[in-house]
C-alpha atoms as a PDB file:
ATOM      1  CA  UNK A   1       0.000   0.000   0.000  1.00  0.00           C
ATOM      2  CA  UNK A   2       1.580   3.517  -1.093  1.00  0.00           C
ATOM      3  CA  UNK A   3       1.783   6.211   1.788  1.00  0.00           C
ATOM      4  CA  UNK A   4      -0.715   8.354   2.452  1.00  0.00           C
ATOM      5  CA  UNK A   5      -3.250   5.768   1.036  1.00  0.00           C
ATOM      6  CA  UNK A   6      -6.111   4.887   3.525  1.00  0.00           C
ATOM      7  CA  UNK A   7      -6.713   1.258   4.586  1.00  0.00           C
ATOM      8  CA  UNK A   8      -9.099  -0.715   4.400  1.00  0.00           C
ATOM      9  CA  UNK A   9     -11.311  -0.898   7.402  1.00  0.00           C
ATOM     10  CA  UNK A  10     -11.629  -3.660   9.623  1.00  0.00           C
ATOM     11  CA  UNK A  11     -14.903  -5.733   9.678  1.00  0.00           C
ATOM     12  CA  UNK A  12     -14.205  -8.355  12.141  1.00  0.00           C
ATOM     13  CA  UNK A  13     -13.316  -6.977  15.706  1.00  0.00           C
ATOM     14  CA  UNK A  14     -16.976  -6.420  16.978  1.00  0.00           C
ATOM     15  CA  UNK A  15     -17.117  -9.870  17.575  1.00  0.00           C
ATOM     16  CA  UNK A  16     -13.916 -10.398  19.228  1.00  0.00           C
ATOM     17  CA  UNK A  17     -13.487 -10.772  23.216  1.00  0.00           C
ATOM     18  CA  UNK A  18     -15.430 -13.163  25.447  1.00  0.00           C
ATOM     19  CA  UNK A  19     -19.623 -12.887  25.436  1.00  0.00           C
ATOM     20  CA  UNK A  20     -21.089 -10.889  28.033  1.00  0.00           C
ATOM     21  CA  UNK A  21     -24.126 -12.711  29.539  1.00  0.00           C
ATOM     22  CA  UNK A  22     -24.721 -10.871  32.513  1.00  0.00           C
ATOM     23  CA  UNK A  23     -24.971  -7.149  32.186  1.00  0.00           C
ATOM     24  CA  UNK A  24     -27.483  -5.742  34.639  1.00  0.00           C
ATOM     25  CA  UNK A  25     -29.604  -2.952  33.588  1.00  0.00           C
ATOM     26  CA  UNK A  26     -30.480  -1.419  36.766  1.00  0.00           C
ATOM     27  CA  UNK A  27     -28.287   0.871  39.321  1.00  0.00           C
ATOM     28  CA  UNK A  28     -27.080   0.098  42.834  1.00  0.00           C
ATOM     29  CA  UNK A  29     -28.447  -2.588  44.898  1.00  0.00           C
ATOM     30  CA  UNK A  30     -30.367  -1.057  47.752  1.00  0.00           C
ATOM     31  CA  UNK A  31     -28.346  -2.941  50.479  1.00  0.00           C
ATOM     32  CA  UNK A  32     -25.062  -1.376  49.526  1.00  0.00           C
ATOM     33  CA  UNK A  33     -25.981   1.942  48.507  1.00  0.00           C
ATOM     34  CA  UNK A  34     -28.241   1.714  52.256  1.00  0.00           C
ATOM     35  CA  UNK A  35     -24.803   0.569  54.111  1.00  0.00           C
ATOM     36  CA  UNK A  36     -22.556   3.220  52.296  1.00  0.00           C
ATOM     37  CA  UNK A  37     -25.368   5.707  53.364  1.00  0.00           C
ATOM     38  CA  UNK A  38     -25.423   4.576  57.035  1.00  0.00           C
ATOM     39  CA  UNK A  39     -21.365   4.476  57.178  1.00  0.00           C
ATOM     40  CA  UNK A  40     -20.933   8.036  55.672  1.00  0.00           C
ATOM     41  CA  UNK A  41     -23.782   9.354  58.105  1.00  0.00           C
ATOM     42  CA  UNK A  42     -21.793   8.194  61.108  1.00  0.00           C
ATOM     43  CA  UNK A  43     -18.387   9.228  59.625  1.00  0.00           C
ATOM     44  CA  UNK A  44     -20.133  12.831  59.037  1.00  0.00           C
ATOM     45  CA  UNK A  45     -21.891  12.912  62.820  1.00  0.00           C
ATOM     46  CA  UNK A  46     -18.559  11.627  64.613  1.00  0.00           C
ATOM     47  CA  UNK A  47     -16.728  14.862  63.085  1.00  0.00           C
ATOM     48  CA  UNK A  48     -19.044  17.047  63.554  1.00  0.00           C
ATOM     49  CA  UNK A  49     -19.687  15.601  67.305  1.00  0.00           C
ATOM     50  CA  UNK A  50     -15.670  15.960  67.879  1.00  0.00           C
ATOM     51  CA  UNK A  51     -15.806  19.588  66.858  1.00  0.00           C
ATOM     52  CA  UNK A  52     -18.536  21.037  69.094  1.00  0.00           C
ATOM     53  CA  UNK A  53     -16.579  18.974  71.787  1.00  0.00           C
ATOM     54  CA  UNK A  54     -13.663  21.383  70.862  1.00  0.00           C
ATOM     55  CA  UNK A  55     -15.620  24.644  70.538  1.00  0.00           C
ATOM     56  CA  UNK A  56     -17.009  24.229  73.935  1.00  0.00           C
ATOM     57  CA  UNK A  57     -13.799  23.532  75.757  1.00  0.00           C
END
């Protein structure tokens, strides 16, 4: 093929790789997303419970 020439395009690769069979079509579970809820909540209220403790000494 002279330079500068464009190639041929390649029909094949869709079809390459192994098949997905399992591909979910909905979000988060609600158990995780609950527990990453209820972790962050006490994260956020142990902060802001260890500051007041410092503004009031």
């Amino acid at each position: 093929m002279p330079p500068g020439e464009t190639p041929p395009s390649e029909g094949g690769m869709s079809e390459t790789g192994p098949q997905e069979t399992h591909n979910p079509t909905r979000g988060w579970a609600a158990l995780p997303l609950a527990l990453i809820l209820v972790v962050s909540a006490i994260f956020v209220a142990f902060f802001l419970t260890y500051a007041l403790l410092i503004l009031i000494d």
